[in-house]
Protein backbone atom coordinates (compact mmCIF):
# COMPACT_ATOMS: atom_id res chain seq x y z
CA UNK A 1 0.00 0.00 0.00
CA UNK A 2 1.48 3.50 -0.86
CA UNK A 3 2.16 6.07 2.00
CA UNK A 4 -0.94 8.46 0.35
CA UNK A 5 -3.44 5.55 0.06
CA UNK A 6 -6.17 5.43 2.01
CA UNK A 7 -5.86 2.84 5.04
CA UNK A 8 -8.73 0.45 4.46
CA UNK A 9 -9.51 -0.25 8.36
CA UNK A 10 -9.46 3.36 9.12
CA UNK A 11 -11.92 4.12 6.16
CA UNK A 12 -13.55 1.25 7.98
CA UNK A 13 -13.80 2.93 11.41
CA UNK A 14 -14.58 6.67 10.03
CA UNK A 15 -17.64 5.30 8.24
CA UNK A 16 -18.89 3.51 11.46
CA UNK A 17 -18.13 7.14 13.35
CA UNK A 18 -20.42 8.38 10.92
CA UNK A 19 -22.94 6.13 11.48
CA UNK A 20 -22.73 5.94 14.85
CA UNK A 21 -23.64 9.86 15.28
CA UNK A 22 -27.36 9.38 14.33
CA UNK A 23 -27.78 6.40 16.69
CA UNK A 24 -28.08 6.65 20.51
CA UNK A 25 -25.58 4.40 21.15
CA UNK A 26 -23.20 4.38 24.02
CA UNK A 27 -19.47 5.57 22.75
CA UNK A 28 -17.80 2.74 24.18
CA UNK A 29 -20.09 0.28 22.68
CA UNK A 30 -18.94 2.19 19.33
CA UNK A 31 -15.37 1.46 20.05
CA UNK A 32 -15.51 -1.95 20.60
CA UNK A 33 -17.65 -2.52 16.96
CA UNK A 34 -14.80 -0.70 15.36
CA UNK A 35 -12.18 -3.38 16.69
CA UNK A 36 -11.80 -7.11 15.96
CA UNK A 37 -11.84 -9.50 18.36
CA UNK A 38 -8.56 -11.14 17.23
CA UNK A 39 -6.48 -11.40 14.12
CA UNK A 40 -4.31 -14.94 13.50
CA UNK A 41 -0.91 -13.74 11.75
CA UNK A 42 1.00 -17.27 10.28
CA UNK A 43 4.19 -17.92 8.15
CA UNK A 44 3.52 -20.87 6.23
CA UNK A 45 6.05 -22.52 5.56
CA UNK A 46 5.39 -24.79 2.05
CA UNK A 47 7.38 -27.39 -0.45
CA UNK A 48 7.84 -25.54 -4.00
CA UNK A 49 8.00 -28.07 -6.77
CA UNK A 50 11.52 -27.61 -7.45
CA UNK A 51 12.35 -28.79 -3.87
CA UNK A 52 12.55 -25.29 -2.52
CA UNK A 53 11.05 -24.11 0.87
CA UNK A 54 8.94 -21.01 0.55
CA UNK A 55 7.67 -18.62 3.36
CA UNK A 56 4.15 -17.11 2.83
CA UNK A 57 2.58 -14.22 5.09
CA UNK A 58 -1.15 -14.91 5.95
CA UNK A 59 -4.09 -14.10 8.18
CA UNK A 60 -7.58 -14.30 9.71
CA UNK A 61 -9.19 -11.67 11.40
CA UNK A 62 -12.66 -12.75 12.98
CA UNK A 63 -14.12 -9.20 13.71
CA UNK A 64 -17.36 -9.44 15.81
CA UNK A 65 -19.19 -12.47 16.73
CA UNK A 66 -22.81 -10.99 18.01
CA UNK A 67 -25.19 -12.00 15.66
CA UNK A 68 -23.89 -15.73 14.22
CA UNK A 69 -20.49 -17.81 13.12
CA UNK A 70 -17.68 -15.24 11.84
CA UNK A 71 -17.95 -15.57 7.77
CA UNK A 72 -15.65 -14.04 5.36
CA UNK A 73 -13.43 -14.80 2.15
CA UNK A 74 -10.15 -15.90 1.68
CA UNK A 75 -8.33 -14.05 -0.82
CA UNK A 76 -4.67 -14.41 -2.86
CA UNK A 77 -2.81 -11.64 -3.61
CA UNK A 78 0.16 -9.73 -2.90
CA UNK A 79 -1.15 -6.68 -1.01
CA UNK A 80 -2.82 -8.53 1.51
CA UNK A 81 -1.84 -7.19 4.58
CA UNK A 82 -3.15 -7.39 8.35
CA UNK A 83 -4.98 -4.03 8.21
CA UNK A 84 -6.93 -4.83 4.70
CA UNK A 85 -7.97 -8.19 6.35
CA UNK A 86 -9.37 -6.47 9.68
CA UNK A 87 -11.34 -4.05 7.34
CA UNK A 88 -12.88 -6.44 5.31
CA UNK A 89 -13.62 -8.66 8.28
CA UNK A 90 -15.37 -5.82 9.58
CA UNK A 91 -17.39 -4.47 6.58
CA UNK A 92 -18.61 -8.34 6.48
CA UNK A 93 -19.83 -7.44 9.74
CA UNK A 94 -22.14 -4.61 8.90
CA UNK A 95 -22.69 -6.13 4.83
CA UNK A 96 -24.38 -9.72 7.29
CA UNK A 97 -26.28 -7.49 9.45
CA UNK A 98 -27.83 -4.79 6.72
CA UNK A 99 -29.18 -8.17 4.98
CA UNK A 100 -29.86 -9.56 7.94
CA UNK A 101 -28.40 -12.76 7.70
CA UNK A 102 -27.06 -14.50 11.41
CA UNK A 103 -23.48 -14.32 10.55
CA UNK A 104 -20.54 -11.82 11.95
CA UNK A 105 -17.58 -11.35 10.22
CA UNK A 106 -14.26 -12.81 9.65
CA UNK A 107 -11.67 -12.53 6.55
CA UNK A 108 -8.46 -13.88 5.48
CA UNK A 109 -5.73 -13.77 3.03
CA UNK A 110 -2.23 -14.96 1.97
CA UNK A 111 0.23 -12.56 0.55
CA UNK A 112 0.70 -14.39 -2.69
CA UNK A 113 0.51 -14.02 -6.67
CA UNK A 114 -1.34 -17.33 -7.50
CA UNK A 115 -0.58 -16.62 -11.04
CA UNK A 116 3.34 -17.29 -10.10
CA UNK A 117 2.47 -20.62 -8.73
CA UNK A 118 1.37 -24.29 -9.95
CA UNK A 119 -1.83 -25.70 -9.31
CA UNK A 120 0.07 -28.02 -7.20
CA UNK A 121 2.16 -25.78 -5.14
CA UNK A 122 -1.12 -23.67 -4.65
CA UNK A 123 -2.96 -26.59 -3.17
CA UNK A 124 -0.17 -27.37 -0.54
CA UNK A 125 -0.53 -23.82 0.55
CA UNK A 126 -4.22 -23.71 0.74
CA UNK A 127 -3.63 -27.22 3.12
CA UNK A 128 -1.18 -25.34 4.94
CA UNK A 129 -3.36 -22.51 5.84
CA UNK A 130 -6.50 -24.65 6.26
CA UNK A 131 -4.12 -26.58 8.44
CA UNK A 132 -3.45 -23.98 10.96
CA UNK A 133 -6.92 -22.48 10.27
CA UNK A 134 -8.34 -25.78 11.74
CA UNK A 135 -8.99 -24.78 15.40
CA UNK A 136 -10.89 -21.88 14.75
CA UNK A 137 -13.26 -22.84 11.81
CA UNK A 138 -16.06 -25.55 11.53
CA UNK A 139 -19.92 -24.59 10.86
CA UNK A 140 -20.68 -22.84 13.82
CA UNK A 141 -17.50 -20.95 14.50
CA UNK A 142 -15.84 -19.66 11.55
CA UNK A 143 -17.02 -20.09 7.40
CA UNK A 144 -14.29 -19.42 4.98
CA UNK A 145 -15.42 -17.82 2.01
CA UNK A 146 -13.70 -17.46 -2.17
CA UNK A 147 -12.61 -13.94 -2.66
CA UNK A 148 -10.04 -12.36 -4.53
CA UNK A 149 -8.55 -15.28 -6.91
CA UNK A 150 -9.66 -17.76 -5.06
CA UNK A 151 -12.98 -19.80 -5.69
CA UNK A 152 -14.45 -23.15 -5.40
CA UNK A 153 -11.28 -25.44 -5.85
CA UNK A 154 -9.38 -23.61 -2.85
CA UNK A 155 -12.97 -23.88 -1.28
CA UNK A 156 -12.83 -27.96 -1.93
CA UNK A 157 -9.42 -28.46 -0.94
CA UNK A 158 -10.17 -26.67 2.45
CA UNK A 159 -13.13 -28.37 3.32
CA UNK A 160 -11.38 -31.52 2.18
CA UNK A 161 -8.30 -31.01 4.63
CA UNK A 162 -10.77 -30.43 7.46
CA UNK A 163 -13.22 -33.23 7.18
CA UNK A 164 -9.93 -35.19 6.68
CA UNK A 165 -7.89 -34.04 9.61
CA UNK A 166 -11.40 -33.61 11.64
CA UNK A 167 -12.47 -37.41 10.75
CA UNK A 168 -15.61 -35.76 9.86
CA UNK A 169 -18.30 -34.94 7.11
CA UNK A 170 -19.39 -30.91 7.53
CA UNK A 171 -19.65 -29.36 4.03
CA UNK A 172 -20.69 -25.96 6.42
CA UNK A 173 -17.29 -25.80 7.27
CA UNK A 174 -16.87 -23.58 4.20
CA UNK A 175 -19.29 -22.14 1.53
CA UNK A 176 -18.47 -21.38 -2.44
CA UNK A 177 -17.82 -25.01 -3.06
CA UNK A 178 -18.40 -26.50 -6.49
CA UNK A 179 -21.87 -28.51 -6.22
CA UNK A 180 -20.32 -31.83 -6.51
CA UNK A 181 -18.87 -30.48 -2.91
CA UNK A 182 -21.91 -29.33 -1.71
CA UNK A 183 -22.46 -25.75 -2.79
CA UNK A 184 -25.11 -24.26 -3.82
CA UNK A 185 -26.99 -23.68 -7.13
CA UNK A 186 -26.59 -19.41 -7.89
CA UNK A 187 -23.56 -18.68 -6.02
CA UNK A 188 -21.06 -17.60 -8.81
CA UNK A 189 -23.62 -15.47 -10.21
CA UNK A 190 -24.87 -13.86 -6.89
CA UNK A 191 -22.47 -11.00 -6.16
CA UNK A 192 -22.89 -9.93 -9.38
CA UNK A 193 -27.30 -10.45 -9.36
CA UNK A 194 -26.78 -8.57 -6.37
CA UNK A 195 -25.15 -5.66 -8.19
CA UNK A 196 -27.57 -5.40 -10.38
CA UNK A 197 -31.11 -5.63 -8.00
CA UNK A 198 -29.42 -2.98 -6.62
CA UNK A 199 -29.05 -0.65 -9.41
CA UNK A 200 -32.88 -1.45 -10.22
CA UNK A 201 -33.92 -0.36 -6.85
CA UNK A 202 -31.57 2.59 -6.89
CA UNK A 203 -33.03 3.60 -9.69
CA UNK A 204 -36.54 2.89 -9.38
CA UNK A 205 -36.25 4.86 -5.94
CA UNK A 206 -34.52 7.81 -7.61
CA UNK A 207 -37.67 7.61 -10.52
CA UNK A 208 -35.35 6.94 -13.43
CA UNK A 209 -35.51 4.09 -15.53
CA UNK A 210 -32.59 2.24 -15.46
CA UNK A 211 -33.42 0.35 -19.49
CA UNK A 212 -32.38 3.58 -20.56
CA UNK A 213 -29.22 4.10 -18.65
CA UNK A 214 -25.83 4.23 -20.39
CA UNK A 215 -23.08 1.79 -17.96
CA UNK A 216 -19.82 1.81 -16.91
CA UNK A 217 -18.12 -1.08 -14.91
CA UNK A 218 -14.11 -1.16 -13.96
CA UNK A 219 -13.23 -4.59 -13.53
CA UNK A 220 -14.37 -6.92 -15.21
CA UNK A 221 -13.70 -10.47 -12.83
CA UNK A 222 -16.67 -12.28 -11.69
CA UNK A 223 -18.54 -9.97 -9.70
CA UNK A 224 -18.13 -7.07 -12.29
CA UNK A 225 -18.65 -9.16 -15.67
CA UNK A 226 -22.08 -11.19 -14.15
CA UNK A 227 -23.06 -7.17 -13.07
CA UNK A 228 -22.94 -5.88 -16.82
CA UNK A 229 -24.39 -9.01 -17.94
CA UNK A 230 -27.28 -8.97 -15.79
CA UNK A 231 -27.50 -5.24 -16.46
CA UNK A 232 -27.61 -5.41 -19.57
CA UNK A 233 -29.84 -7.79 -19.69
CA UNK A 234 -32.38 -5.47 -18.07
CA UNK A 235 -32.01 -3.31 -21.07
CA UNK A 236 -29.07 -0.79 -20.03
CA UNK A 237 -26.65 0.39 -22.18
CA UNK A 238 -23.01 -1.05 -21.32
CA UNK A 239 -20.89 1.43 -23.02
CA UNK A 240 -17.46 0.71 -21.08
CA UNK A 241 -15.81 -2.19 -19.34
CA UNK A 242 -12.51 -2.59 -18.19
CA UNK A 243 -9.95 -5.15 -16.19
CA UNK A 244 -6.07 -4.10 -14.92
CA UNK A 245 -4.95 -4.45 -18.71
CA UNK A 246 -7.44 -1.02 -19.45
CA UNK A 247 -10.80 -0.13 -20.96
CA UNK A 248 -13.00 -0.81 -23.59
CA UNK A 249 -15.46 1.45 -25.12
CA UNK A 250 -18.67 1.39 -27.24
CA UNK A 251 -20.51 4.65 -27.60
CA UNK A 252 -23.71 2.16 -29.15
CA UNK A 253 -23.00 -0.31 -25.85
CA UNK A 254 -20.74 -3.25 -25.76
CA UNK A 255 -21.69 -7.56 -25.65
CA UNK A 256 -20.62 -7.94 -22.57
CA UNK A 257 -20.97 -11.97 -22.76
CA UNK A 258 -18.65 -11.49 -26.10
CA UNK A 259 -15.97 -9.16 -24.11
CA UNK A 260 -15.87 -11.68 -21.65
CA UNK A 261 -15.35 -14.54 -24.45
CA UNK A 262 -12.85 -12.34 -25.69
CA UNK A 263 -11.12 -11.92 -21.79
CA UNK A 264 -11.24 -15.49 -21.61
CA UNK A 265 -9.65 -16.44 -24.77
CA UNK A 266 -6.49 -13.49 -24.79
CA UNK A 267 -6.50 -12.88 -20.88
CA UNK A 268 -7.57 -9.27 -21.13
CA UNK A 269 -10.47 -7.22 -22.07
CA UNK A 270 -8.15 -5.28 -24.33
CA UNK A 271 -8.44 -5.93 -27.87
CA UNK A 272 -12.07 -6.34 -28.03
CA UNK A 273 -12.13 -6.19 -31.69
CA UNK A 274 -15.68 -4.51 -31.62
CA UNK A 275 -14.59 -1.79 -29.58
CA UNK A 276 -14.63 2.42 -30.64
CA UNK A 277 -11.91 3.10 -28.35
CA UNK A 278 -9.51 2.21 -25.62
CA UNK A 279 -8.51 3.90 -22.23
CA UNK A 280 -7.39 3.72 -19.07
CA UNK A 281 -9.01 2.97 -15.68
CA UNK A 282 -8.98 6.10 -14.79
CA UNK A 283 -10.77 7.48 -17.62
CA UNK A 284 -13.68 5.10 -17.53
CA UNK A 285 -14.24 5.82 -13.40
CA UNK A 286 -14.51 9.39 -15.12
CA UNK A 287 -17.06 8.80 -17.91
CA UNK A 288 -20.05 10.88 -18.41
CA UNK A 289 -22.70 8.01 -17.55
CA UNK A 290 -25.68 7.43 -15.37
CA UNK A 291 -24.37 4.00 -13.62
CA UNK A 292 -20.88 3.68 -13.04
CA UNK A 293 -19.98 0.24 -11.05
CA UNK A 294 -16.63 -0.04 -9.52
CA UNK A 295 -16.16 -4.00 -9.61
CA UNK A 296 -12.32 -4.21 -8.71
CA UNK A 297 -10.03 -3.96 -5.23
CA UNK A 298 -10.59 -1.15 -2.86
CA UNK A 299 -9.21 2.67 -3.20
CA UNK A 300 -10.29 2.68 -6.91
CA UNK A 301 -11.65 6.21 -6.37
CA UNK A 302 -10.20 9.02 -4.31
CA UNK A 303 -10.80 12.81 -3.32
CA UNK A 304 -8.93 13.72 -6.23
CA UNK A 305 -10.61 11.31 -8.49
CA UNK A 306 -14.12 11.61 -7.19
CA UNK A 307 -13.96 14.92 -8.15
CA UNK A 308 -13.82 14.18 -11.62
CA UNK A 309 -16.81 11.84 -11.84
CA UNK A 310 -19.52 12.46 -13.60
CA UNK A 311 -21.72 9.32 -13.29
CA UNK A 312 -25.15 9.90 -11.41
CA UNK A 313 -25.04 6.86 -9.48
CA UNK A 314 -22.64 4.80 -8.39
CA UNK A 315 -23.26 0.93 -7.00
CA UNK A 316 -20.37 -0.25 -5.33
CA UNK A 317 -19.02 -4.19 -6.49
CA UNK A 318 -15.85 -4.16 -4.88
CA UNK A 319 -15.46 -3.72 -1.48
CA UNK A 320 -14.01 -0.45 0.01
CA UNK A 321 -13.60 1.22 -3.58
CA UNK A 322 -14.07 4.73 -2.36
CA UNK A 323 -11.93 6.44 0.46
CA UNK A 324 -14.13 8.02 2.87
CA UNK A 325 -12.59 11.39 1.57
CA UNK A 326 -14.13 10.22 -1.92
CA UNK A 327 -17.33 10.07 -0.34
CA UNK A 328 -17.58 13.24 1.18
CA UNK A 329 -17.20 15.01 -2.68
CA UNK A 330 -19.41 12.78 -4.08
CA UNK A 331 -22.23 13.09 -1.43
CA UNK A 332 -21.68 17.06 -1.81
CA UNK A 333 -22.16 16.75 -5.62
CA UNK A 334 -25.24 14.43 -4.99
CA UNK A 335 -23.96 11.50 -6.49
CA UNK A 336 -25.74 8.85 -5.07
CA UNK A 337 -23.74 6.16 -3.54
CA UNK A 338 -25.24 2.77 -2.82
CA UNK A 339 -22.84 1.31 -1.04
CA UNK A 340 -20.96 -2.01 -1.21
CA UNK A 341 -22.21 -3.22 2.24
CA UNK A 342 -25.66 -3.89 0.41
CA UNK A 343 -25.13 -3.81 -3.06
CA UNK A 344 -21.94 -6.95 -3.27
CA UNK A 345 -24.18 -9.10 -0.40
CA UNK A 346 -25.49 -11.28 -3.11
CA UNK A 347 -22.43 -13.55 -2.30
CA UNK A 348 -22.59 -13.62 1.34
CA UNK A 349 -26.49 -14.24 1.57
CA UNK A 350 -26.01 -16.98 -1.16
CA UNK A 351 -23.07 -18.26 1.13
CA UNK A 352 -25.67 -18.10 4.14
CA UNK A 353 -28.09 -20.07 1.97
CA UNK A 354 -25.34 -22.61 0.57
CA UNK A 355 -25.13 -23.41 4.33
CA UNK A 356 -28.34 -23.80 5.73
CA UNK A 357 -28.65 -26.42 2.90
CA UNK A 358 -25.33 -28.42 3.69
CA UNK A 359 -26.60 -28.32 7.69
CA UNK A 360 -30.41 -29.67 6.03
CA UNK A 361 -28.39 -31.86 3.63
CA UNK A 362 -30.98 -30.44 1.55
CA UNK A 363 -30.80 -28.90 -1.67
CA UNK A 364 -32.82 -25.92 -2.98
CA UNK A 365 -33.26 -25.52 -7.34
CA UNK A 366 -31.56 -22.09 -8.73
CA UNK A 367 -34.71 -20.44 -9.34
CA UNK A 368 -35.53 -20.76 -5.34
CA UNK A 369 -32.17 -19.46 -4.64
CA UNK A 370 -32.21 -16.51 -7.20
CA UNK A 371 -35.59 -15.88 -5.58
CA UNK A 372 -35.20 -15.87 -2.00
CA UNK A 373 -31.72 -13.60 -3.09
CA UNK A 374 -34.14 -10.61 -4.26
CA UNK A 375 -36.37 -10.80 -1.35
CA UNK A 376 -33.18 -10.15 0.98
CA UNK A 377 -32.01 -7.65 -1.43
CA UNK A 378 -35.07 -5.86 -2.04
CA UNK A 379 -36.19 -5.83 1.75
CA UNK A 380 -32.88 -4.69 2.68
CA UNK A 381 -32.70 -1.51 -0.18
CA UNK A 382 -35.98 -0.73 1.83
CA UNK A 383 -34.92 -0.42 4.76
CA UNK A 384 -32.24 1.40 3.75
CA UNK A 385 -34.30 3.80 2.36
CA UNK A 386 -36.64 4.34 5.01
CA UNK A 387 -33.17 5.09 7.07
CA UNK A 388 -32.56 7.34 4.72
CA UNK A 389 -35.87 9.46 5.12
CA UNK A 390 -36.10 8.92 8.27
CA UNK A 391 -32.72 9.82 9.97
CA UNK A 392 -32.19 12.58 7.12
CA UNK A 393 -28.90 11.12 7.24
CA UNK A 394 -26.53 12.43 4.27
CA UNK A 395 -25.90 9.55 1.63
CA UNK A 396 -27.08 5.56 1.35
CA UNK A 397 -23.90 4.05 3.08
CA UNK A 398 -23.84 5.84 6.14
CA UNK A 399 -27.82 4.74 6.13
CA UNK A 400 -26.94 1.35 5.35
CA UNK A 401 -24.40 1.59 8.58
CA UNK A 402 -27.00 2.99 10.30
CA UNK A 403 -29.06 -0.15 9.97
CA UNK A 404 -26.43 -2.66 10.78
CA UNK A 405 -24.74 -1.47 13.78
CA UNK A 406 -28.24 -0.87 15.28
CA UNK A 407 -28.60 -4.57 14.48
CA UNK A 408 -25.27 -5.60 15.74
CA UNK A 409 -25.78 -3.39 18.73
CA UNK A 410 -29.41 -4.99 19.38
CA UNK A 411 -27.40 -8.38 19.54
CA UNK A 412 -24.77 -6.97 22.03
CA UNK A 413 -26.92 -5.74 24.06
CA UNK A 414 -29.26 -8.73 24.11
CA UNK A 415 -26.34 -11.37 24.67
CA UNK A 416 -25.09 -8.74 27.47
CA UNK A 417 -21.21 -9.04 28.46
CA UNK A 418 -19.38 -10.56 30.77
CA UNK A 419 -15.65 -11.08 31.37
């Protein structure tokens, strides 16, 4: 992380402040949902193919534990560091409790570049780290999650060192499995359907009609390409995508299954041979459209930046992708933010569902999935809303915080505390 980027956890504890102002809630209370409740920090020490012994950096941070099992991603990548994993681990928190779903929040990572590695050498570091996870996970404490470039065979592999080492069968252990494994029909898609309810509500609520709205989406993984597919499919105009290799641009809107065919066959979404133009990043967070979705790693937009923006709405894929200092211009431009906390829990709530059905050891068809997904999405845009009206709060995330840590706070306070 650079010296002038925003520090995720302390974006992280500036939005709860913020929240926290319109709710009557003790300030010491405050300070102990802006804390984890510990972080595990491992070496992992693993066999490379040629023989070699490699060190890897990783962590878990289980954040707050009042309303249900810690649950929360693992992801690979080289800037994972202990204060990005506390952050997320805490916006899992508040993203469980403004969907209300019985889960608090955990998240880990390994500093790592999978694309460096071979299949095999990845698996013996997912065993090593689901190795020393071991104590703290199983179905009712802890429920590993994918995230960043990780997905259902790291998923597998940890559930199958557990159950192994555990002399068990509990396919709750983790969630984002393939189905063979136990997951659940929906769950690669839902992150991304989740995106997109959102920006229907959004824009429903705000009276426009989002088949006539022209799209932008930076990053185009799984979260963001599922987003523009789904929006599209509504009847939006996709008129920019774009992964770390740049942007692609179609003034007449882009196929966003065929860009993804293309990122899938070269690597990138640059190229696109039906394309107008090509850009940066930067340029496309900066295009003059009514949705812009930020779909990549956190930071994407900053004060600087956000003053540049020009979208009327912005639904937030990625987690954390504007600093809090972003925020503040956008909200005083009315931009309206809807934040990732609601708007990216399609995963989570699928993960929620992919577990209830492994404890049942019964399994539900996508369509019930997909369904029961909008009613949690829908019912929680309302009540973000009403928060909204209500409160008179200024923007949708600190609403949506608003919500959460009241529910986390109702849980607390219920439970009580004792040493």
């Amino acid at each position: 992380m650079s010296g002038d980027e925003a520090n995720p956890f302390e974006s992280l504890q500036e939005q709860i402040d913020d929240a926290a102002a319109y709710l009557d809630t003790d300030d010491d209370v405050v300070e102990r949902l802006k804390n984890p409740e510990r972080v595990l920090e491992l070496n992992l020490s693993v066999d490379m193919d040629d023989g070699s012994l490699e060190r890897f950096r990783a962590f878990r941070s289980q954040f707050n534990g009042d309303r249900g099992p810690y649950k929360g991603g693992i992801r690979y990548h080289p800037g994972v560091s202990r204060d990005e994993v506390k952050a997320l681990s805490g916006w899992m928190v508040y993203k469980c409790a403004v969907v209300d779903i019985p889960y608090g929040g955990g998240k880990g990572g390994i500093v790592i570049d999978p694309s460096e590695y071979s299949a095999a050498e990845l698996e013996r570091v997912t065993r090593s780290f689901a190795e020393e996870l071991r104590p703290l996970i199983g179905e009712d404490r802890d429920i590993p999650a994918p995230d960043v470039n990780t997905g259902q065979r790291e998923m597998n592999w940890i559930k199958d060192t557990y159950e192994t080492l555990e002399h068990t069968t509990e396919p709750g252990v983790v969630t984002g499995k393939s189905l063979e494994a136990g997951g659940s029909e929906g769950r690669v898609e839902a992150t991304g359907r989740s995106v997109m309810l959102t920006a229907r509500e959004a824009f429903d609520y705000l009276g426009t009609d989002v088949a006539d709205a022209s799209v932008a989406v930076q990053g185009y993984g799984n979260a963001g390409h599922v987003a523009a597919d789904l929006i599209d499919d509504l009847g939006a105009n996709v008129v920019a995508v774009s992964d770390s290799s740049g942007a692609v641009y179609a003034e007449d809107g882009l196929d966003t299954r065929a860009v993804k065919a293309h990122k899938n066959e070269t690597g990138s979404v640059s190229g696109y041979p039906d394309a107008d133009e090509e850009f940066s990043n930067e340029d496309l967070l900066t295009l003059d459209v009514d949705l812009l979705v930020p779909a990549a790693l956190e930071n994407a937009i900053d004060e600087d930046l956000a003053r540049d923006v020009r979208a009327d709405v912005i639904v937030e894929a990625a987690n954390g992708p504007l600093t809090p200092d972003a925020d503040d211009v956008l909200t005083e431009a009315d931009v309206h933010v809807f934040p990732d906390i609601l708007a990216n829990a399609g995963g989570v709530t699928v993960s929620y569902f992919e577990w209830v059905q492994n404890r049942q050891r019964f399994y539900w068809s996508e369509q019930k999935v997909n369904e029961e997904l909008e009613r949690h999405i829908v019912n929680a845009f309302d009540d973000l809303t009403e928060c909204y009206e209500s409160l008179d709060v200024p923007n949708f995330r600190t609403a949506a915080y608003v919500v959460a840590i009241q529910r986390v706070v109702n849980a607390f306070m219920d439970n009580g505390n004792w040493p």
